[in-house]
N, C-alpha and C. Protein backbone atom coordinates (compact mmCIF):
# COMPACT_ATOMS: atom_id res chain seq x y z
N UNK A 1 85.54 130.06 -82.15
CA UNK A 1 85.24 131.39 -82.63
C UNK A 1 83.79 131.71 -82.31
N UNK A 2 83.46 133.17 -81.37
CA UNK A 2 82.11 133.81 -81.17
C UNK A 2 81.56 134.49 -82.55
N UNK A 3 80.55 134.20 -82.97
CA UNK A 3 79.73 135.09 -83.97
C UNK A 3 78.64 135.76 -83.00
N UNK A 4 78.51 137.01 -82.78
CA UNK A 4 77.54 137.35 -82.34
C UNK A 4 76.26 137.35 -82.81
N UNK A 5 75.35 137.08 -81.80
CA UNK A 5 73.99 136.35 -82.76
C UNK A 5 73.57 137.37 -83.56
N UNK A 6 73.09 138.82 -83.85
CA UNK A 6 72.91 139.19 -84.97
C UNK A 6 73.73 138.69 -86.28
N UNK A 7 74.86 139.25 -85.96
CA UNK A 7 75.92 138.71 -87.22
C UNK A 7 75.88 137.18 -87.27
N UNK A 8 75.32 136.10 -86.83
CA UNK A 8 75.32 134.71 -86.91
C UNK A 8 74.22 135.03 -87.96
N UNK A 9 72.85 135.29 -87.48
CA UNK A 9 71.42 135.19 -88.16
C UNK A 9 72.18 135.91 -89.80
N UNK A 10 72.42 137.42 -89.84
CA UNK A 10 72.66 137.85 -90.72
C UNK A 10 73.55 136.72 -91.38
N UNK A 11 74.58 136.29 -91.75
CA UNK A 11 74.99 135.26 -92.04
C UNK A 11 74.22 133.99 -92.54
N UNK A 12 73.76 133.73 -91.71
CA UNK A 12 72.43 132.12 -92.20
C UNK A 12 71.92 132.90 -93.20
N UNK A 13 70.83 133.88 -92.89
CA UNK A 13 70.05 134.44 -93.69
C UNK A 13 70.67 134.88 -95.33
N UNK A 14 71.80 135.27 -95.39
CA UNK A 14 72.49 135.73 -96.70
C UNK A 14 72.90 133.94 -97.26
N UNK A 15 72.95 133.25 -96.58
CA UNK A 15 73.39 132.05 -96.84
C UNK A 15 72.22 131.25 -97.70
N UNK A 16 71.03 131.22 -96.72
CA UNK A 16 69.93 130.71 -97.19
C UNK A 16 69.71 131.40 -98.59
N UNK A 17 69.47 132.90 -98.67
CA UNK A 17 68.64 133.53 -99.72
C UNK A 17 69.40 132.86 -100.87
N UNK A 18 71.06 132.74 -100.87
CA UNK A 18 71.65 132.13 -102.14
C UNK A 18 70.47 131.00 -102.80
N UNK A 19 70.24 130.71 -102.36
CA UNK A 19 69.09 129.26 -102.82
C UNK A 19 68.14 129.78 -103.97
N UNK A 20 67.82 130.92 -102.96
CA UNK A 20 66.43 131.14 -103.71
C UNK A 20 66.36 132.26 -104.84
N UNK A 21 67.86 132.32 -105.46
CA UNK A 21 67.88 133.11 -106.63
C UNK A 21 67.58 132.46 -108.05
N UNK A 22 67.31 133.01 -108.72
CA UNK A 22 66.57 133.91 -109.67
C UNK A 22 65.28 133.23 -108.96
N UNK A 23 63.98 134.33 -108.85
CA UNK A 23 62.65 134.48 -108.44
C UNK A 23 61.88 134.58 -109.57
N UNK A 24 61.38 133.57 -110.52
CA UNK A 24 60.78 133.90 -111.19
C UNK A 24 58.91 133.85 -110.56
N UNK A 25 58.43 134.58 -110.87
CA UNK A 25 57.05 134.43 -110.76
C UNK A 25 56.04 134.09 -112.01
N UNK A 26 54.86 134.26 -111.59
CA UNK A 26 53.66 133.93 -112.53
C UNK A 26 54.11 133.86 -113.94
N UNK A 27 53.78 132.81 -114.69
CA UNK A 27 53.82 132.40 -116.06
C UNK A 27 52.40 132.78 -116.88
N UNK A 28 52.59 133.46 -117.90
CA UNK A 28 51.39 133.73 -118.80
C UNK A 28 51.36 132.35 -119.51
N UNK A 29 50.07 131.69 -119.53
CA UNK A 29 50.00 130.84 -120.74
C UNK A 29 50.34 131.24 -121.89
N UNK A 30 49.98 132.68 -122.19
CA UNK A 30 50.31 133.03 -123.46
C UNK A 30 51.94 133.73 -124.02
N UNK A 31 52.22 133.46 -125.07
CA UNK A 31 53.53 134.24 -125.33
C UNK A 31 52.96 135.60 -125.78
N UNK A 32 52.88 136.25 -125.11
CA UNK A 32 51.86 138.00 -125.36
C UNK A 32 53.64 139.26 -126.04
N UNK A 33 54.60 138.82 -126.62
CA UNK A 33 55.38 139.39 -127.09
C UNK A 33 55.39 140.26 -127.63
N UNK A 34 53.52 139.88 -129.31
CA UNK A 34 53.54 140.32 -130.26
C UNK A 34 52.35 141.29 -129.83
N UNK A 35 51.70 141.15 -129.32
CA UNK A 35 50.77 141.64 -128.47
C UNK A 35 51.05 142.79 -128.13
N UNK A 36 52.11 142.79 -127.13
CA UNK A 36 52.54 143.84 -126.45
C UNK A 36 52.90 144.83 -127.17
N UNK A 37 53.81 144.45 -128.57
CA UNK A 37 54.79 145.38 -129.18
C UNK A 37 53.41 146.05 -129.83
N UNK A 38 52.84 145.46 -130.34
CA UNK A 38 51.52 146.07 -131.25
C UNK A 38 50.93 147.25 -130.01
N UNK A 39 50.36 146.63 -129.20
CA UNK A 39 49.90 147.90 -128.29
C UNK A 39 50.83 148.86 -127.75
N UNK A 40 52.15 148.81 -127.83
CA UNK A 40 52.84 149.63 -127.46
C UNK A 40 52.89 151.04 -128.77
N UNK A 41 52.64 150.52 -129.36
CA UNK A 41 52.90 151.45 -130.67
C UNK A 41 51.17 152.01 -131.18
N UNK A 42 50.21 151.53 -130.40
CA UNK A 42 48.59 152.01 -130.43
C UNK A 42 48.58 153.26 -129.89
N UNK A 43 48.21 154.67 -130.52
CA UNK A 43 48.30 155.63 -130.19
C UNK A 43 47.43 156.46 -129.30
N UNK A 44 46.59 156.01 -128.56
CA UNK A 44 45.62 155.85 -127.44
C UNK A 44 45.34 154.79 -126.50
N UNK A 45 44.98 155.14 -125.74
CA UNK A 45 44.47 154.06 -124.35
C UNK A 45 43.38 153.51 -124.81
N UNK A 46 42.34 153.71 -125.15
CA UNK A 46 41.06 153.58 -126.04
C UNK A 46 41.32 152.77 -126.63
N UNK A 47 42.09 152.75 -128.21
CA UNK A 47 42.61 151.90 -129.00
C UNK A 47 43.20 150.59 -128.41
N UNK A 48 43.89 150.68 -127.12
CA UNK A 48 44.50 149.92 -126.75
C UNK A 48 43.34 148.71 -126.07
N UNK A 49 42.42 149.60 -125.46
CA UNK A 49 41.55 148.42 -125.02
C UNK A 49 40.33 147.55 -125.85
N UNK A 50 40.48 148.50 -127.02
CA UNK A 50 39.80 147.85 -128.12
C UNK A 50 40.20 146.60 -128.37
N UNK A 51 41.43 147.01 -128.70
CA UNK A 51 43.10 145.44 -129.27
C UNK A 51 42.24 144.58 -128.38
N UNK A 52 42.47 144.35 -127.02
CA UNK A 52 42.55 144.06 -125.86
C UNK A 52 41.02 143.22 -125.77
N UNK A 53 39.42 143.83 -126.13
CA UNK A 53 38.76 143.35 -125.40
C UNK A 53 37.72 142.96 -126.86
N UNK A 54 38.08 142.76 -128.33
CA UNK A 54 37.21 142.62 -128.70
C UNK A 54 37.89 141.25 -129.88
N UNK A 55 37.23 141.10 -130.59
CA UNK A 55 37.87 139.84 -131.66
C UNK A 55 38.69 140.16 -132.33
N UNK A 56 39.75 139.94 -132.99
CA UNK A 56 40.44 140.01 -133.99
C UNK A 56 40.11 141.17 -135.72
N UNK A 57 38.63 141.36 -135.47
CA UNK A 57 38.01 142.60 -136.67
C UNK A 57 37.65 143.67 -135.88
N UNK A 58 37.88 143.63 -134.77
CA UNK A 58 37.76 144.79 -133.66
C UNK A 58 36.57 144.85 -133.35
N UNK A 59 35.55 144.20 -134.22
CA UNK A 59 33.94 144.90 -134.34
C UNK A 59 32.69 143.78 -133.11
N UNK A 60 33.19 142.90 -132.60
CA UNK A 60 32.72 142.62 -131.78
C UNK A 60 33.07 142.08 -130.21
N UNK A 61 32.95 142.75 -129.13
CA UNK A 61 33.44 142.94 -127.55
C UNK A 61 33.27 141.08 -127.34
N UNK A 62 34.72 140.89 -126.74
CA UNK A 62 34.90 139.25 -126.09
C UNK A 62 33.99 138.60 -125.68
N UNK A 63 33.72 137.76 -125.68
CA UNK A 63 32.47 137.21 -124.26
C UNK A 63 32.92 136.01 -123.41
N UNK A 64 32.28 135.54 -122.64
CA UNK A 64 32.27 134.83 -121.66
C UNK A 64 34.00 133.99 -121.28
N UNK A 65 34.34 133.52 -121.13
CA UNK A 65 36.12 133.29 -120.68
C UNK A 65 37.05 133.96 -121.47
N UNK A 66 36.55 134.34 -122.53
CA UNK A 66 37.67 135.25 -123.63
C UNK A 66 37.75 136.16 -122.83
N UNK A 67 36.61 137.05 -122.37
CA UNK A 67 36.40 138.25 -121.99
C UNK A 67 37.22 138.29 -120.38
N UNK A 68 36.66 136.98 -120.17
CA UNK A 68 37.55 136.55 -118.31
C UNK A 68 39.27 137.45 -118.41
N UNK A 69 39.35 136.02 -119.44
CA UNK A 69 40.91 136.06 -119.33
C UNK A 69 41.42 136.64 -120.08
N UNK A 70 40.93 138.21 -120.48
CA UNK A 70 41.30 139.54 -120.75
C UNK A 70 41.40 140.04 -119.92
N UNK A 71 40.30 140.56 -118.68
CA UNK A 71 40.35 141.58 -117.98
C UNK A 71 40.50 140.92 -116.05
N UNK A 72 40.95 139.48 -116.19
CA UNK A 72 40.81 139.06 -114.96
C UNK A 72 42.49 138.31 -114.61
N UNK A 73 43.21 138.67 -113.63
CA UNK A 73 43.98 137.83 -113.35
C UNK A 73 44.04 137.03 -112.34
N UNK A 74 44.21 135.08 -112.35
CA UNK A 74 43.73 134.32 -111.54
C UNK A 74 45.03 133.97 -110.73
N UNK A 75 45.44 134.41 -109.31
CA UNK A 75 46.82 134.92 -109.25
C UNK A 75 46.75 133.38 -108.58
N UNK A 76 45.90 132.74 -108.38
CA UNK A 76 45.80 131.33 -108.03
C UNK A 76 46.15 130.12 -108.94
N UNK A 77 45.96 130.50 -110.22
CA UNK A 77 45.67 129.33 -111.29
C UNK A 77 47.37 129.80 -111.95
N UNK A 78 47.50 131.20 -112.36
CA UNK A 78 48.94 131.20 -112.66
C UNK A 78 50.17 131.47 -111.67
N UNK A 79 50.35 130.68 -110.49
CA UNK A 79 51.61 131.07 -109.21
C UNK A 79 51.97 129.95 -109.82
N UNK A 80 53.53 130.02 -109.50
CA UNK A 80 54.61 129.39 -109.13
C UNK A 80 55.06 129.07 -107.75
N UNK A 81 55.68 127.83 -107.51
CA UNK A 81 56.77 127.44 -106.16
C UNK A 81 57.84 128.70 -106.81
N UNK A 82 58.42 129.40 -105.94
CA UNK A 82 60.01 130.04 -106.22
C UNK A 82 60.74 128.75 -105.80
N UNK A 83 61.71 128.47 -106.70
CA UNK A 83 62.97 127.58 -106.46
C UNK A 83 63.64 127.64 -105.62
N UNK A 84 63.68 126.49 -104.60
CA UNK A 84 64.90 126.29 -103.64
C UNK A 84 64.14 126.77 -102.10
N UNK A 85 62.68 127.32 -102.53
CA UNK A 85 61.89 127.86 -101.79
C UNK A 85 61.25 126.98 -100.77
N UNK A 86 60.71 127.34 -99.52
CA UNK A 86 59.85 125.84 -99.44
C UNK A 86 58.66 126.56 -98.16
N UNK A 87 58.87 127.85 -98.66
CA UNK A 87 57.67 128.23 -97.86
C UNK A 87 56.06 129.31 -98.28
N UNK A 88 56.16 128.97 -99.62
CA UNK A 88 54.94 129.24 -99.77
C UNK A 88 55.57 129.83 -101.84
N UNK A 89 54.16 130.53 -102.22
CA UNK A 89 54.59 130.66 -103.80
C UNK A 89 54.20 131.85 -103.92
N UNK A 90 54.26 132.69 -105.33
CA UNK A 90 54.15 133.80 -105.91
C UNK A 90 53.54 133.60 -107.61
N UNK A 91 52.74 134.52 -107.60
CA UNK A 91 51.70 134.97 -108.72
C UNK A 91 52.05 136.38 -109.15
N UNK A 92 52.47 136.82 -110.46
CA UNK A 92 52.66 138.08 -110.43
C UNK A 92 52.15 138.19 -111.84
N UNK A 93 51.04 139.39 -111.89
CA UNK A 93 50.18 140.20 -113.13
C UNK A 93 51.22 141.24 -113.70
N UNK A 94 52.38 141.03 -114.63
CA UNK A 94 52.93 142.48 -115.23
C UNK A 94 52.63 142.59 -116.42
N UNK A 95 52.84 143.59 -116.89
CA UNK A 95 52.98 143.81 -118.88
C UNK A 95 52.97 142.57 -119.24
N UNK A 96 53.65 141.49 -119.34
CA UNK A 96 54.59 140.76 -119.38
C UNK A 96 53.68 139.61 -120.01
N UNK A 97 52.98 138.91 -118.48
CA UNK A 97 51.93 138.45 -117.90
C UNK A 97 50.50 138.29 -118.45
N UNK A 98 50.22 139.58 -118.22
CA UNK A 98 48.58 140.64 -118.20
C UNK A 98 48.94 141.66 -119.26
N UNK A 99 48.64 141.97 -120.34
CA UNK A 99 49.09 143.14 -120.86
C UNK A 99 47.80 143.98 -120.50
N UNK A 100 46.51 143.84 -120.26
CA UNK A 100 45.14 144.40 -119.61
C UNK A 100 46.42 145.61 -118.52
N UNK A 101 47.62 145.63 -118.22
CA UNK A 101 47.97 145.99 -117.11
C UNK A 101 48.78 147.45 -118.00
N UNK A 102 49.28 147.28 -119.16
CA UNK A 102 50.21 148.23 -120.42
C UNK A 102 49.83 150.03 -119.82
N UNK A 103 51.02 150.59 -119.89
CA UNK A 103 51.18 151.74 -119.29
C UNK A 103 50.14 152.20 -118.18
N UNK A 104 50.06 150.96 -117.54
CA UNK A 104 49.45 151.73 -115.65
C UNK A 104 50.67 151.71 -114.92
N UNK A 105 52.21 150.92 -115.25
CA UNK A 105 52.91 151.49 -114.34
C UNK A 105 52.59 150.39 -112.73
N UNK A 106 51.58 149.56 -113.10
CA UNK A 106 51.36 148.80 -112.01
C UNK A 106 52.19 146.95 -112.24
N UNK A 107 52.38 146.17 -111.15
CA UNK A 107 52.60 145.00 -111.05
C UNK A 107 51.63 144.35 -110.03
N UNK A 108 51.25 143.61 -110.06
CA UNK A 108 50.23 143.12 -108.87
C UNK A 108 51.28 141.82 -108.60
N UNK A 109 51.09 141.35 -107.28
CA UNK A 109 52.06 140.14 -106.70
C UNK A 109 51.09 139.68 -105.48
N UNK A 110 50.56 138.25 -105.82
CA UNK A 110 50.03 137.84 -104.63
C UNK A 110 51.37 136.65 -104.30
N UNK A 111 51.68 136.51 -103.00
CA UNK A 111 52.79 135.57 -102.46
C UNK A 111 51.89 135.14 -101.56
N UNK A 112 52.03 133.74 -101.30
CA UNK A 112 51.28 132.89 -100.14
C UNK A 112 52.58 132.34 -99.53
N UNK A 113 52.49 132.66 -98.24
CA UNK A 113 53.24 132.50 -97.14
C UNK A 113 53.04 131.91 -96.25
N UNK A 114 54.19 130.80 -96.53
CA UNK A 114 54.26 128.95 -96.11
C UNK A 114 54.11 129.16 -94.48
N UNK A 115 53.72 128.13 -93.72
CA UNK A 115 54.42 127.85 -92.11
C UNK A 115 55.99 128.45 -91.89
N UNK A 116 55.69 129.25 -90.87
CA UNK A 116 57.38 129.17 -90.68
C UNK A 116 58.26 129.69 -91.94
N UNK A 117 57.55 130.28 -93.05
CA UNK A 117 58.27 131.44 -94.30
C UNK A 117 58.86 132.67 -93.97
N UNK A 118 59.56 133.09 -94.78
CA UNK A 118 60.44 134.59 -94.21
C UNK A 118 60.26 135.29 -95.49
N UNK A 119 59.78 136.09 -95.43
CA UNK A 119 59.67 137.25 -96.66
C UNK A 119 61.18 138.21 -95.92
N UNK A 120 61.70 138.18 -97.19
CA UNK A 120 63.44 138.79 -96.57
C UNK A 120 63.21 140.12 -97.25
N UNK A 121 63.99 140.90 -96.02
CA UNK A 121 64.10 142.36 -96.60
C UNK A 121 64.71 142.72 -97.60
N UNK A 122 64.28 143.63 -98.75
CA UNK A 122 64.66 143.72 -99.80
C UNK A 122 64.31 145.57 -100.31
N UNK A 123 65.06 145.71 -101.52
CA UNK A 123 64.72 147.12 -102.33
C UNK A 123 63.75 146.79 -103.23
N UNK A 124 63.01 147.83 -103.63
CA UNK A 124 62.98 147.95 -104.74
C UNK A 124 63.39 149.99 -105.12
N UNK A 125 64.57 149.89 -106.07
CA UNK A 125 65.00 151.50 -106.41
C UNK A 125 64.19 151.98 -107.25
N UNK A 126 63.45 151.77 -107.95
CA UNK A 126 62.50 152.34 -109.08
C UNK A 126 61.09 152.21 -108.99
N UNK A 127 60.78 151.56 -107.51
CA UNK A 127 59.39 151.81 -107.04
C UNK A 127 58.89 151.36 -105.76
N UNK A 128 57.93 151.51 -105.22
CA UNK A 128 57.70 151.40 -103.76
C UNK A 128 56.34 150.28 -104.45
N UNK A 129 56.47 149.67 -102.50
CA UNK A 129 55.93 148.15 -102.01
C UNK A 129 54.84 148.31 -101.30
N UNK A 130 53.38 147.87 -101.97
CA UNK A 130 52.45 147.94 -100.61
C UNK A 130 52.04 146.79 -99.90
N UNK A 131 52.53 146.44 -99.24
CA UNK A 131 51.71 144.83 -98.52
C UNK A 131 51.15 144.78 -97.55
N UNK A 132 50.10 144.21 -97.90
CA UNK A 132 48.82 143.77 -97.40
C UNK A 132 48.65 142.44 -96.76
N UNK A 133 48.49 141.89 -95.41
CA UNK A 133 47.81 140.45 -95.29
C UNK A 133 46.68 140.27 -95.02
N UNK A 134 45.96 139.29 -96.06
CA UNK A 134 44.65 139.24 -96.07
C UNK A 134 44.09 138.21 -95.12
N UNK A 135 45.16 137.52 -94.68
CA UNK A 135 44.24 136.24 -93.75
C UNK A 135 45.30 135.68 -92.62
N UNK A 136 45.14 135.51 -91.45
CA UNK A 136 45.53 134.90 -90.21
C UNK A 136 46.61 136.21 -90.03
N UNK A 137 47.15 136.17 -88.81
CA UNK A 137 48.37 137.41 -88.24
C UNK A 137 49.53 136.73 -88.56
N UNK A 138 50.63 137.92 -88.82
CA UNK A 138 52.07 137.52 -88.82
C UNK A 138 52.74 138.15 -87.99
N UNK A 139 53.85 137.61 -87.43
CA UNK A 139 54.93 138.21 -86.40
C UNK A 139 55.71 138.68 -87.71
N UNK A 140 56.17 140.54 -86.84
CA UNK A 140 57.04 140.99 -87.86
C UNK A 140 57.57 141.26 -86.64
N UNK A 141 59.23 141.42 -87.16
CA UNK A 141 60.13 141.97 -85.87
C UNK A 141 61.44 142.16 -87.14
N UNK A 142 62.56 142.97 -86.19
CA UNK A 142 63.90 143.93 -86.71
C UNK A 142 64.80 142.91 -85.57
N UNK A 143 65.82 143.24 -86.90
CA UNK A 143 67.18 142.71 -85.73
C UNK A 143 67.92 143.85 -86.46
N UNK A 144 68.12 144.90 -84.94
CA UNK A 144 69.27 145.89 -85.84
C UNK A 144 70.96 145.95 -85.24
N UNK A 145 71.53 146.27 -85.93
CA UNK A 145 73.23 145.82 -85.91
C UNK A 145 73.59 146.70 -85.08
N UNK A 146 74.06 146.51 -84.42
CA UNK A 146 74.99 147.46 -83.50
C UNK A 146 75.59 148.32 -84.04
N UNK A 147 75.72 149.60 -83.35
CA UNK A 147 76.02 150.89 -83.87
C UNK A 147 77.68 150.62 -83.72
N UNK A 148 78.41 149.69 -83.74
CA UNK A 148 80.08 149.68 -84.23
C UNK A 148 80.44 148.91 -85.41
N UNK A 149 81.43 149.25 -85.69
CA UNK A 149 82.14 149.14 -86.41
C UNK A 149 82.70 147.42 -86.93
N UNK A 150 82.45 146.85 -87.67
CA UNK A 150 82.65 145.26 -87.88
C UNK A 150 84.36 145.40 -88.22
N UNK A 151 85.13 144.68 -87.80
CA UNK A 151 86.73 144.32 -88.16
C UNK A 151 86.41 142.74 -88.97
């Protein structure tokens, strides 16, 4: 039996990705649950960074690593390997994560990309992707399917 090489690759490729499901990324040291729910219900942005950047009586601003690891995310110190993965890892700053991040509507994702790694094409329906490479060149290329009909 012929597989034509697009439809071969497409094939491997859906084969491989099975591996590498569920993607979890970056782990907060902290369980920020109670955190979150509290600032979700803070009725200003203001207020919110108060919560956020000062002690526990509100009345005096964080200092030196408190203050860090409020307003800094170390996408180095908190990445993960993705499972089943074997070409590089992912760091991701969300609500979740970072609450410093609470109604911006933003996710930050640094991925380091192994020798020979494939960042696979993917959606996202509820928001758009900007990527950036910050260091050495990558080959990007398309394999597109033939305009017939698969039996």
């Amino acid at each position: 039996m012929h597989i034509p090489t697009p439809h071969a690759f497409a094939l491997a490729m859906a084969i491989k990705t099975i591996t590498a499901f569920p993607t979890p990324m970056g782990m907060s040291p902290n369980d920020n649950t109670k955190l979150i729910a509290d600032l979700l219900t803070t009725p200003t942005q203001i207020k919110r960074y108060q919560k956020l950047l000062t002690d526990p009586t509100g009345n005096k601003l964080l200092e030196g690593s408190q203050l860090t690891n409020a307003t800094i995310w170390d996408f180095e110190q908190n990445g993960d390997t993705i499972p089943g993965g074997q070409g590089g890892h992912a760091s991701s700053a969300n609500l979740e994560t970072f609450p410093y991040l609470i109604n911006s509507g933003v996710t930050l994702t640094m991925g380091t990309l192994g020798p020979c790694g494939v960042f696979l094409p993917h959606v996202h329906p509820r928001a758009n992707e900007f990527f950036v490479v910050t260091e050495v060149a990558c080959k990007t290329g398309f394999t597109f399917r033939a305009y017939k009909n698969i039996v």
